[in-house]
C-alpha atoms as a PDB file:
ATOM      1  CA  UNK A   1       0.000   0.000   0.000  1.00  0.00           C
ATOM      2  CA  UNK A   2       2.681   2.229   0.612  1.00  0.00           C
ATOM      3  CA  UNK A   3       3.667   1.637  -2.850  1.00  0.00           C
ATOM      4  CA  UNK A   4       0.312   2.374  -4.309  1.00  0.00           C
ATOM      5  CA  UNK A   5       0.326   6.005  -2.239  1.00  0.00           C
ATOM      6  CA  UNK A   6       3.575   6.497  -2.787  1.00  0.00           C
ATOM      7  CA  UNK A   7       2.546   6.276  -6.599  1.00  0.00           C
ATOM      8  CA  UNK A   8      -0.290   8.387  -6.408  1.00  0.00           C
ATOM      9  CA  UNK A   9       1.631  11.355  -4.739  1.00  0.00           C
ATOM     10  CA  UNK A  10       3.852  11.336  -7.219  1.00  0.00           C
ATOM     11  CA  UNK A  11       1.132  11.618 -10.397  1.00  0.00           C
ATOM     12  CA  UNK A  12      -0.491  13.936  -7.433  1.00  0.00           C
ATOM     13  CA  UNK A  13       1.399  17.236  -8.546  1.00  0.00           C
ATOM     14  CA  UNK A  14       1.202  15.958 -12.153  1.00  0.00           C
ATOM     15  CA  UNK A  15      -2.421  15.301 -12.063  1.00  0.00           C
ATOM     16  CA  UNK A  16      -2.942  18.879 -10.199  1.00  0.00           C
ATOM     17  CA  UNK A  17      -0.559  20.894 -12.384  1.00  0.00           C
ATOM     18  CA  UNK A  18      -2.332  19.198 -15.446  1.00  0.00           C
ATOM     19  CA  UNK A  19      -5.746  19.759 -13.898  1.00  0.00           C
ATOM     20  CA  UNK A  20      -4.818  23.505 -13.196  1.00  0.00           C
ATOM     21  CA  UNK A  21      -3.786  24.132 -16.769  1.00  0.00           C
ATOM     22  CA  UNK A  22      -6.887  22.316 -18.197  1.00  0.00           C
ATOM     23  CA  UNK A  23      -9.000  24.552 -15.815  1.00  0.00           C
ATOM     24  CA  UNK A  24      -6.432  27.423 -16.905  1.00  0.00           C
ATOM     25  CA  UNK A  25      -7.331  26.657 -19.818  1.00  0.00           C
ATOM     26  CA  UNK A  26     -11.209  26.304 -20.024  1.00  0.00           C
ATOM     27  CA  UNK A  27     -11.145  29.655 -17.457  1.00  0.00           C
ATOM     28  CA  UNK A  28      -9.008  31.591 -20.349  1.00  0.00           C
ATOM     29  CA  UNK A  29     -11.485  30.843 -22.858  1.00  0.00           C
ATOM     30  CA  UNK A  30     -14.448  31.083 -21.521  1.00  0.00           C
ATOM     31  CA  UNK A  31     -13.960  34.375 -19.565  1.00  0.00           C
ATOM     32  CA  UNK A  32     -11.460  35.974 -22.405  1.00  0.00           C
ATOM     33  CA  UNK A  33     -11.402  34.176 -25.826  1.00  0.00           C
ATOM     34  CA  UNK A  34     -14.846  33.907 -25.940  1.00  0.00           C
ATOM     35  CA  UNK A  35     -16.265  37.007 -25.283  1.00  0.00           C
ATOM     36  CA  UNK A  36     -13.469  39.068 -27.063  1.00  0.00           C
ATOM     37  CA  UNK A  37     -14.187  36.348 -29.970  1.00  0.00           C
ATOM     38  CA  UNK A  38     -17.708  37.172 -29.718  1.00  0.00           C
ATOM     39  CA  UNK A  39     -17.071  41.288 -29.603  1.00  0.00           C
ATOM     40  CA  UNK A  40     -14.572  40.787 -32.782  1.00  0.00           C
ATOM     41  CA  UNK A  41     -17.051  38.926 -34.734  1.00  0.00           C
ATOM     42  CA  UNK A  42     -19.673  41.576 -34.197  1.00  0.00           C
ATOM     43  CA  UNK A  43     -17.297  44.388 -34.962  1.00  0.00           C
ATOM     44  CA  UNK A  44     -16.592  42.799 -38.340  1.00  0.00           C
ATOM     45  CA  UNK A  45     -20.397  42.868 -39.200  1.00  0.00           C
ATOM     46  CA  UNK A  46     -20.314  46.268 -38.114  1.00  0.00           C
ATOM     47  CA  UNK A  47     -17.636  46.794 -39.817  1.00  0.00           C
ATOM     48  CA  UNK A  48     -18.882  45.448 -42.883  1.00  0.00           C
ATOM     49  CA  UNK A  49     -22.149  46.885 -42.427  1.00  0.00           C
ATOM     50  CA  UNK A  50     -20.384  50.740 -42.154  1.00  0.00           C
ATOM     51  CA  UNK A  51     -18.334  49.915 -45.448  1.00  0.00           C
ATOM     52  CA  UNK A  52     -21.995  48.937 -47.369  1.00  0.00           C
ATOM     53  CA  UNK A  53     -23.059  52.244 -45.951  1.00  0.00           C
ATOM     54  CA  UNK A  54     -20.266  54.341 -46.784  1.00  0.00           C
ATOM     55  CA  UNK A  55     -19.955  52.639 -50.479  1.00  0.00           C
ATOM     56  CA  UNK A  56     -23.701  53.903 -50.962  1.00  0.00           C
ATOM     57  CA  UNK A  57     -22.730  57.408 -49.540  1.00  0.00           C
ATOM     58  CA  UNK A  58     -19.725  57.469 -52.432  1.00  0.00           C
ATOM     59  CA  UNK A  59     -22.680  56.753 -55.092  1.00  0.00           C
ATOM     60  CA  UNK A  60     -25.268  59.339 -53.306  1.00  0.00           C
ATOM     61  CA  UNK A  61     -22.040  62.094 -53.240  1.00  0.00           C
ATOM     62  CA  UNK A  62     -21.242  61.331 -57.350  1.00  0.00           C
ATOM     63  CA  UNK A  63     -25.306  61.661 -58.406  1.00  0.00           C
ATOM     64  CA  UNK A  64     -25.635  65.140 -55.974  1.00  0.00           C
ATOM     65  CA  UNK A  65     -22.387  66.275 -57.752  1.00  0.00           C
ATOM     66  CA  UNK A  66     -24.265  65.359 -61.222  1.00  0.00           C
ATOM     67  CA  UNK A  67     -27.063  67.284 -59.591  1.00  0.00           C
ATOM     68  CA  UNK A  68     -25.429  70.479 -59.083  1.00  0.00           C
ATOM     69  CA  UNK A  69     -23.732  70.759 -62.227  1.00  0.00           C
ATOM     70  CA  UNK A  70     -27.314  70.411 -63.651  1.00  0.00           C
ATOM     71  CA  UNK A  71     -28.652  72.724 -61.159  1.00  0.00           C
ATOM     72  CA  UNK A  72     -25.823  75.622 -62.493  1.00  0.00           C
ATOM     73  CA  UNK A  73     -26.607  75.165 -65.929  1.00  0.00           C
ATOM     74  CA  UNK A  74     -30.778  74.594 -65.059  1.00  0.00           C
ATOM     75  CA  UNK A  75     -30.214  78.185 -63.879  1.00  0.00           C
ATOM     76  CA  UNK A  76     -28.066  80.136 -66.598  1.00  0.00           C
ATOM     77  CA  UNK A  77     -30.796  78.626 -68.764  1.00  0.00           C
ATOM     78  CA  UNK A  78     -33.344  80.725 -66.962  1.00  0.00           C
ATOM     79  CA  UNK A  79     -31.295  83.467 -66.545  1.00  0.00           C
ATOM     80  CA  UNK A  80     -30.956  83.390 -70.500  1.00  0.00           C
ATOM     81  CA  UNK A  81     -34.633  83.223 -70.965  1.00  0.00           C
ATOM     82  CA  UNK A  82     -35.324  85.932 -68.469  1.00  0.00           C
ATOM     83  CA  UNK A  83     -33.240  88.285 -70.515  1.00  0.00           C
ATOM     84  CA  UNK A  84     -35.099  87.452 -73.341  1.00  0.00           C
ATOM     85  CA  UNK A  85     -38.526  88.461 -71.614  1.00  0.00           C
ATOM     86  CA  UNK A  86     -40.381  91.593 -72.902  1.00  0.00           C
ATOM     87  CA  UNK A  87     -39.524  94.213 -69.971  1.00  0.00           C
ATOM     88  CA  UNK A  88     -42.305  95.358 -67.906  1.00  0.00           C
ATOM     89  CA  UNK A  89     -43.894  95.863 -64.682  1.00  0.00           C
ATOM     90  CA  UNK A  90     -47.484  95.308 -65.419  1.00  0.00           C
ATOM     91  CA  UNK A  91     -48.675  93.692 -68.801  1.00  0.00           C
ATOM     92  CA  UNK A  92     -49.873  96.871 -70.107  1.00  0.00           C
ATOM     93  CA  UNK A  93     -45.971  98.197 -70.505  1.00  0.00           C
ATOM     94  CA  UNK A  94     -45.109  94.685 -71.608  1.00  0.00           C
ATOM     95  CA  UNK A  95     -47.611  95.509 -74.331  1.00  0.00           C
ATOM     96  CA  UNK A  96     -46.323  99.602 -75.038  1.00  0.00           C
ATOM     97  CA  UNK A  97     -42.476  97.376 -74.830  1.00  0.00           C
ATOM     98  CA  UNK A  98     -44.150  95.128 -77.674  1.00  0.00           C
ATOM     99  CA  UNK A  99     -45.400  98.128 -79.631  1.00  0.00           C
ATOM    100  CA  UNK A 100     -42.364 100.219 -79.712  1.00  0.00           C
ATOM    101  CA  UNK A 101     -39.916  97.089 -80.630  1.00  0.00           C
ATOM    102  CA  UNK A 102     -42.340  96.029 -83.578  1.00  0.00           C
ATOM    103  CA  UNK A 103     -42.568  99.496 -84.540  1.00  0.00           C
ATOM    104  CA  UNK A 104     -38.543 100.203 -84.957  1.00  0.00           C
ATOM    105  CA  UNK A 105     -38.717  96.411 -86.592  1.00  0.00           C
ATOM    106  CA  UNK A 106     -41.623  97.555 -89.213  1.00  0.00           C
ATOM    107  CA  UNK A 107     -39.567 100.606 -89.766  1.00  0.00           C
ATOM    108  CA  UNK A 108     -36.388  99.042 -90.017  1.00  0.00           C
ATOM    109  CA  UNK A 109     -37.768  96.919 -92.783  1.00  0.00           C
ATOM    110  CA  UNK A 110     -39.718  99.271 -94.972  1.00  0.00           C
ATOM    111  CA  UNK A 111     -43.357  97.815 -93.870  1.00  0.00           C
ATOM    112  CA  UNK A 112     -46.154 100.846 -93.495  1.00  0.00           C
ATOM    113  CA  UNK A 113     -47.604 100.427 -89.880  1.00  0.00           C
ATOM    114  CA  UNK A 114     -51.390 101.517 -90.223  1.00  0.00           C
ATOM    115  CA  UNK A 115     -53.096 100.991 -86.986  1.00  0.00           C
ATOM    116  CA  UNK A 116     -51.773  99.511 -83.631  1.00  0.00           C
ATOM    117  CA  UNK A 117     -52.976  98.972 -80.295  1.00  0.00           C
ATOM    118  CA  UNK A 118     -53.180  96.849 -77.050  1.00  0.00           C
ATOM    119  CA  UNK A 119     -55.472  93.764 -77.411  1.00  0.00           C
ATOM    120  CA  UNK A 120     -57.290  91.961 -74.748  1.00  0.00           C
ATOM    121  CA  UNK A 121     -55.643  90.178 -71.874  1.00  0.00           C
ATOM    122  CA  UNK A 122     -54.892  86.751 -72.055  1.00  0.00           C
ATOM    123  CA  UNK A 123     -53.565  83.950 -70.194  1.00  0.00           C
ATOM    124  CA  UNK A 124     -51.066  81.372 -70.660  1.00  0.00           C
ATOM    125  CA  UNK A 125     -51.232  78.522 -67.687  1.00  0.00           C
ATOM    126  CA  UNK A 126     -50.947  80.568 -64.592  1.00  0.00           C
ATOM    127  CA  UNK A 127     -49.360  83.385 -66.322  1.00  0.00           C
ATOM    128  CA  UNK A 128     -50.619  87.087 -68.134  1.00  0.00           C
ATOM    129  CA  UNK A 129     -50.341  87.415 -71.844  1.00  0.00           C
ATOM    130  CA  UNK A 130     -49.782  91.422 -72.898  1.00  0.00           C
ATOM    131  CA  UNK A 131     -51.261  91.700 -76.651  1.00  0.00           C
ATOM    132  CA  UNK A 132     -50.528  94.219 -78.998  1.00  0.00           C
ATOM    133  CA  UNK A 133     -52.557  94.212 -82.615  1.00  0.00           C
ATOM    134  CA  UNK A 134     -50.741  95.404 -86.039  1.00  0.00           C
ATOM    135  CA  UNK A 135     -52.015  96.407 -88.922  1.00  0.00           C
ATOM    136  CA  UNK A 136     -49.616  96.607 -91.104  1.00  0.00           C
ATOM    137  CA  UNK A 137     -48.772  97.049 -95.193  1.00  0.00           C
ATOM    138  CA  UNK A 138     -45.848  96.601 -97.404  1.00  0.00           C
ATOM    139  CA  UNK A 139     -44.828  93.865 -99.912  1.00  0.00           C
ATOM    140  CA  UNK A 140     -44.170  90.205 -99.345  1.00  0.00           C
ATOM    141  CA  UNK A 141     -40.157  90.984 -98.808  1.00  0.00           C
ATOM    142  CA  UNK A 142     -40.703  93.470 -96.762  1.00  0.00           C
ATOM    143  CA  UNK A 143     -42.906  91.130 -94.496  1.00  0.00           C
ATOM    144  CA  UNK A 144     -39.561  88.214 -94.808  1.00  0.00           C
ATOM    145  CA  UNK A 145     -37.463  90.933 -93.567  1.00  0.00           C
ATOM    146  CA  UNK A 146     -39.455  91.838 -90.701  1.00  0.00           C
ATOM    147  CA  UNK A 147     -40.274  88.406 -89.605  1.00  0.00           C
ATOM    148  CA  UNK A 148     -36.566  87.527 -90.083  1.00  0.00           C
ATOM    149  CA  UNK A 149     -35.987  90.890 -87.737  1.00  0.00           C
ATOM    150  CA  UNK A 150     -38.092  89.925 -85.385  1.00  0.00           C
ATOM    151  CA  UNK A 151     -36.957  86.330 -85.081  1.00  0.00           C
ATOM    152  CA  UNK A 152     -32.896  87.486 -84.804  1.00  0.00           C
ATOM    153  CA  UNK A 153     -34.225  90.372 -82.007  1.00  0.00           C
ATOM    154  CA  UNK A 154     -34.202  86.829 -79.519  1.00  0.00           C
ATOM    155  CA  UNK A 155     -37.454  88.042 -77.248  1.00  0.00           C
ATOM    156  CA  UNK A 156     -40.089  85.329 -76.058  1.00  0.00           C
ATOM    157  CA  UNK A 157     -42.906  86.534 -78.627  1.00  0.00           C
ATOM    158  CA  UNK A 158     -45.586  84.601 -80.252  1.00  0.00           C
ATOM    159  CA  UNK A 159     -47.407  85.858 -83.551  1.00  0.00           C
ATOM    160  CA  UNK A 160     -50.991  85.169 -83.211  1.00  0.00           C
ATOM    161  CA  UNK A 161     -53.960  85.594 -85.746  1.00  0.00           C
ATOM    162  CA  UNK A 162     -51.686  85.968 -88.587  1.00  0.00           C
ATOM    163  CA  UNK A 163     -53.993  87.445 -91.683  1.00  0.00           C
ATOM    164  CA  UNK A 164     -52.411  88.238 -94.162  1.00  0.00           C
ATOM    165  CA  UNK A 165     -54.586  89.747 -97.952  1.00  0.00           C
ATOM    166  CA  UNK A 166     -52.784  90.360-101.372  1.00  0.00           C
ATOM    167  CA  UNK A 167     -53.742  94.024-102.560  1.00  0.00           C
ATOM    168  CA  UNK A 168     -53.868  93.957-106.334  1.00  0.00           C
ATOM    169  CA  UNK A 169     -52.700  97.260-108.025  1.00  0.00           C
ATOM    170  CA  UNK A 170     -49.667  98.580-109.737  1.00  0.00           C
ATOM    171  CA  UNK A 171     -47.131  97.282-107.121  1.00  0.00           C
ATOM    172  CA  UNK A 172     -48.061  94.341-105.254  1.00  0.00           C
ATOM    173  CA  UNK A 173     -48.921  94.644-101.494  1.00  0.00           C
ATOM    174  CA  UNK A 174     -49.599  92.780 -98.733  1.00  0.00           C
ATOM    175  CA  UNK A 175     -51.970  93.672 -95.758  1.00  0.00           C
ATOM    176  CA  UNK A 176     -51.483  92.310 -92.689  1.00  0.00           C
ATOM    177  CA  UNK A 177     -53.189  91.650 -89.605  1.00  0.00           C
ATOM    178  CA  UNK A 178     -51.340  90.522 -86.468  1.00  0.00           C
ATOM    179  CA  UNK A 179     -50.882  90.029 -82.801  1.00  0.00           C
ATOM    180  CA  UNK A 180     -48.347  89.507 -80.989  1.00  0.00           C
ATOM    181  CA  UNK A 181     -48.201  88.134 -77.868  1.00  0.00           C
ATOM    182  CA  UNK A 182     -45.242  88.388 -75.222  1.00  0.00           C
ATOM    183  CA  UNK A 183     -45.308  86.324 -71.899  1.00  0.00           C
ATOM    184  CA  UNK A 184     -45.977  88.540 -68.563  1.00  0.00           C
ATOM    185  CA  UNK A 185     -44.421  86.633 -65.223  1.00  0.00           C
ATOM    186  CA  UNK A 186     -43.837  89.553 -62.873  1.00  0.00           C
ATOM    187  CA  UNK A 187     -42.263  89.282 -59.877  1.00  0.00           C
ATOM    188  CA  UNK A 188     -41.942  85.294 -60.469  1.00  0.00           C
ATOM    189  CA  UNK A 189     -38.796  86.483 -62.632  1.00  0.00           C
END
């Protein structure tokens, strides 16, 4: 028996220093490796989930730079077509602004203006319409070179009601009828 004891307390501090690493061992990872496994594992998918996010930021950032190079040029556009407004405050001097440019134009190209006036008010979608009605006579080049005048002068106008009669006689004429229209915004411009 002593044999048998003297045996076992020999293994003894074997046993215990092999039984102290294994619990060591199983302390370690299941108060350190685990958890910090556990914590770097979910940081990853964080991680991961932060690049996704970011990646879609980079494509949002590129289309809203696309966006304001459109905006810039969206709004030299309008300020091109606001220049090229008839000027006025009210559409009654939009209309006298309409009258006087035709009337330099008519001159300009040799065409007789007989009567002109302000027409009635009209309305374009949500905006006012100033009207001014020509009467006007010369021959058919005449009426070219005005049109052609009018068209390289680069204002928003619309010819409306466009009569035009052929007056027989010793020089050919041409009688016209017209209105022209010219868009009113106001203070929206």
């Amino acid at each position: 028996m002593n044999k048998d004891t003297i045996l076992t307390q020999k293994n003894r501090p074997a046993l215990v220093k092999y039984g102290a690493v294994m619990i060591a061992i199983i302390l370690w990872y299941s108060f350190m490796w685990d958890p910090i496994n556990a914590k770097l594992e979910e940081k990853q998918s964080t991680l991961a989930t932060q690049e996704l996010k970011i990646a879609h930021l980079k494509k949002r950032i590129s289309r809203l730079k696309g966006i304001e190079k459109r905006l810039v040029a969206e709004k030299k556009r309008l300020e091109q077509m606001k220049k090229r407004l008839v000027p006025g405050d009210n559409p009654q001097q939009v209309s006298t602004n309409i009258q006087n440019s035709f009337l330099k134009k008519a001159s300009d190209a040799g065409m007789d203006v007989l009567v002109y006036r302000s027409g009635p008010k009209r309305r374009w979608r949500e905006y006012q319409l100033a009207v001014s009605v020509f009467n006007i006579r010369g021959t058919t080049k005449q009426f070219v070179e005005l049109l052609e005048k009018i068209e390289l002068g680069k204002q928003l106008l619309r010819l409306n009601n466009l009569n035009i009669s052929n007056l027989r006689g010793k020089a050919s004429q041409l009688r016209v009828n017209l209105e022209v229209e010219a868009l009113f915004i106001g203070k929206k411009a």
